[in-house]
Each structure stands twice: as structure tokens, then as C-alpha cells.
C-alpha atoms as a PDB file:
ATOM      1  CA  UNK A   1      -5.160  13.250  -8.921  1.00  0.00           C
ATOM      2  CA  UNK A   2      -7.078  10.130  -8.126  1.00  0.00           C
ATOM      3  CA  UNK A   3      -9.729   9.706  -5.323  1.00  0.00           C
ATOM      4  CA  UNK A   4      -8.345   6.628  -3.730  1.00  0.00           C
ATOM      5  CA  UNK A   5     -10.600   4.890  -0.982  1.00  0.00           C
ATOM      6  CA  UNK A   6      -8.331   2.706   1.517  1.00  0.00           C
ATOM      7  CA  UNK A   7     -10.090   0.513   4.028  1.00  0.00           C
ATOM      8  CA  UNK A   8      -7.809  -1.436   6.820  1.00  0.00           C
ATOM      9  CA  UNK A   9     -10.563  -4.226   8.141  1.00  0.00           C
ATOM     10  CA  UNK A  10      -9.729  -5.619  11.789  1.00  0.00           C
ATOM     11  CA  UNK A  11     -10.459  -7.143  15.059  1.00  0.00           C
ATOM     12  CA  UNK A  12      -8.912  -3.942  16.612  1.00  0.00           C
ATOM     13  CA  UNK A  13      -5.702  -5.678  17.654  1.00  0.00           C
ATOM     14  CA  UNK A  14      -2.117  -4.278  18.021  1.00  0.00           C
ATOM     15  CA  UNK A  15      -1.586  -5.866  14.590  1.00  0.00           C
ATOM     16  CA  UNK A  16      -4.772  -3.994  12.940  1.00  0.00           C
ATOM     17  CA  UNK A  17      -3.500  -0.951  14.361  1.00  0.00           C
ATOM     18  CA  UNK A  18      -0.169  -0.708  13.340  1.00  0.00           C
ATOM     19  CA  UNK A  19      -0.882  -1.589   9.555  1.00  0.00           C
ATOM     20  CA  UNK A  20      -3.844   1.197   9.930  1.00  0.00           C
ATOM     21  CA  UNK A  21      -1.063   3.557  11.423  1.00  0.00           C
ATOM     22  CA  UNK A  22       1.511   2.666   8.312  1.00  0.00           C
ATOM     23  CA  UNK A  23      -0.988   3.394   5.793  1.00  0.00           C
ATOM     24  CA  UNK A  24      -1.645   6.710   6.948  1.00  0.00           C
ATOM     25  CA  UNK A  25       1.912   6.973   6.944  1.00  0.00           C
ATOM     26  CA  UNK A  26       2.590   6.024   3.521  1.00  0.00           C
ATOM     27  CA  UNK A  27      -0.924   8.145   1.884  1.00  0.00           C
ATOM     28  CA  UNK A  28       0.789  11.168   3.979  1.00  0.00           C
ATOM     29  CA  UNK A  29       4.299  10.349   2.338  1.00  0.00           C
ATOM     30  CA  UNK A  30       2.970   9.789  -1.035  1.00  0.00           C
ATOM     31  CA  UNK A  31       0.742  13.016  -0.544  1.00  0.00           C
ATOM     32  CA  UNK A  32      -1.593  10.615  -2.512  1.00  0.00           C
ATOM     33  CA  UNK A  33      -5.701  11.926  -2.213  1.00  0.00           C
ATOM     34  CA  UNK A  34      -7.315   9.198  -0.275  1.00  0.00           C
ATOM     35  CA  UNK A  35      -9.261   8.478   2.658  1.00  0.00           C
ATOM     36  CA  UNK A  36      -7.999   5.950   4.907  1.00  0.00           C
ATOM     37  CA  UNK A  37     -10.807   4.314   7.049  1.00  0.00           C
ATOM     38  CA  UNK A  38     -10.265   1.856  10.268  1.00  0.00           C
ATOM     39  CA  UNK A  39     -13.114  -0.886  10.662  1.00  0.00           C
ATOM     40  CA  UNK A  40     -13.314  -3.208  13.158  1.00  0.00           C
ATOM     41  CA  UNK A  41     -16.539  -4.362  12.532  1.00  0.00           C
ATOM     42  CA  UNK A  42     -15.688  -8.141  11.922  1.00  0.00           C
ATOM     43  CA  UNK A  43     -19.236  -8.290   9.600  1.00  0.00           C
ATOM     44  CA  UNK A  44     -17.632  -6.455   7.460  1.00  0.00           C
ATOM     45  CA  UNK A  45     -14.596  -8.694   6.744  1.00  0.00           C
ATOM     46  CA  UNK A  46     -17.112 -11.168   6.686  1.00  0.00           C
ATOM     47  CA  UNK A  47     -18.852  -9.773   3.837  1.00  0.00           C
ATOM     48  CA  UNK A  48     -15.729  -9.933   1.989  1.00  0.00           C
ATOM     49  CA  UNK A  49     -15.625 -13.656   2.098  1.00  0.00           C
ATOM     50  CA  UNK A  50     -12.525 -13.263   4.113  1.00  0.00           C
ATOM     51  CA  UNK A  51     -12.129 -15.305   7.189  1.00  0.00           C
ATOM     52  CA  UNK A  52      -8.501 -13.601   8.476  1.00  0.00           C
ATOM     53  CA  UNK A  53      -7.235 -10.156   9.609  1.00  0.00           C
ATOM     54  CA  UNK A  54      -6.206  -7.633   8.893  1.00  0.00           C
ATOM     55  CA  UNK A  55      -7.072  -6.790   5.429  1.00  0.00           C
ATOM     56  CA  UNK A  56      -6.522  -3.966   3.222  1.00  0.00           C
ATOM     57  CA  UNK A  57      -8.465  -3.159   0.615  1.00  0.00           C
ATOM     58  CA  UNK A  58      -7.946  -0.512  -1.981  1.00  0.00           C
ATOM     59  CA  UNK A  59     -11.379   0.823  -3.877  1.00  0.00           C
ATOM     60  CA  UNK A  60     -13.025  -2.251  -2.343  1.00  0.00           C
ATOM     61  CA  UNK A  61     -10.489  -4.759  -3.240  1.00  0.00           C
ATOM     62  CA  UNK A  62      -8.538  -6.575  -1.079  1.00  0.00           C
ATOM     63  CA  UNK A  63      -5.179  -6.144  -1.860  1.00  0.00           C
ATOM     64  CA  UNK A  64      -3.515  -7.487   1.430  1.00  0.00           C
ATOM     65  CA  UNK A  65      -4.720 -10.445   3.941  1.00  0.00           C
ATOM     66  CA  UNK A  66      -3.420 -12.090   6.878  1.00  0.00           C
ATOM     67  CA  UNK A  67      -0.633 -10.308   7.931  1.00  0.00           C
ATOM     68  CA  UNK A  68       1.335  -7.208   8.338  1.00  0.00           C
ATOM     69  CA  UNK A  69       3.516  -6.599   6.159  1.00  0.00           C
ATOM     70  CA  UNK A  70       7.012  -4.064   5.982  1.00  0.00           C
ATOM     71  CA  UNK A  71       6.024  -0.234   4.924  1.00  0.00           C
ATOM     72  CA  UNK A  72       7.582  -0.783   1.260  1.00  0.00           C
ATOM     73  CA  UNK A  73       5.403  -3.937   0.648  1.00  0.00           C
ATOM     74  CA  UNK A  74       2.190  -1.670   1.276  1.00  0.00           C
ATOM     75  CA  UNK A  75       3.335   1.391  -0.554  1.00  0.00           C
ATOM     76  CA  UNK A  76       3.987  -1.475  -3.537  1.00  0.00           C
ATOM     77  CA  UNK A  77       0.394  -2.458  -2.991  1.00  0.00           C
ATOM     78  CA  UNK A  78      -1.486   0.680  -3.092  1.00  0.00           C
ATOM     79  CA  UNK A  79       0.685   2.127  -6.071  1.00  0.00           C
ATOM     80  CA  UNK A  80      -0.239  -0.539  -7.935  1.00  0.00           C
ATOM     81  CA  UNK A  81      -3.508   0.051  -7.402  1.00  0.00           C
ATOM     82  CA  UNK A  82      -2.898   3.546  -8.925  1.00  0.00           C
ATOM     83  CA  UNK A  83      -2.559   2.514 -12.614  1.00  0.00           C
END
């Protein structure tokens, strides 16, 4: 199985949260190995050249930006990032 590193980058608001909570969600459901990490160090989204939240990147690329988006839409996004 593949190591998988998920990062959700945020301000810390409700909207931050929730797509931090759905990811764990999803990693659980898709028994996937993976750590899911919650910044909200807004450097860090900053380093990323990205100037809107939240953000989640897979392996250190953003896959997601801006929004929140329904549970299937992430579970798209980080099997994608599987192959």
C-alpha cells in the first residue's frame, strides 16, 4: 500500500475544519495508509503561492483550493492521486 501524505492548509475556520474532518473521514473509509495533517499556519499556504483557503494538498500538491467541496469530490481527488 502507498504512504500517502495529506495536508488540509487553513485559517482555522469552520470551513477549514470541516474539509479537515471529511478527509479523515474518507482516508478512514478508504482504509487508505496516510497521514492527514491540519495547518493553520497561513505561512505555509503562503509558501505555496496560494493566496485562498482551504487547500488540500496530496504529497505536496495542491489538489483542491478555495472551497469545500461534497465528500465524493474529495475522495475523486485523492484517488486520483493514487495512480
Amino acid at each position: 500500500m502507498i504512504k500517502m501524505k495529506i495536508q488540509v492548509l487553513g485559517s482555522g475556520c469552520a470551513n477549514c475544519r470541516r474539509l479537515f474532518e471529511m478527509t479523515t473521514e474518507i482516508v478512514r473509509e478508504l482504509n487508505l495508509e496516510a497521514s492527514v495533517d491540519y495547518i493553520t499556519d497561513v505561512s505555509k499556504i503562503v509558501e505555496l503561492g496560494i493566496m485562498s483557503s482551504p487547500v488540500l494538498t496530496v504529497n505536496g500538491k495542491p489538489v483542491m483550493i478555495g472551497f469545500v467541496p461534497n465528500k465524493e469530490k474529495i475522495k475523486d481527488l485523492i484517488v486520483k492521486e493514487l495512480n
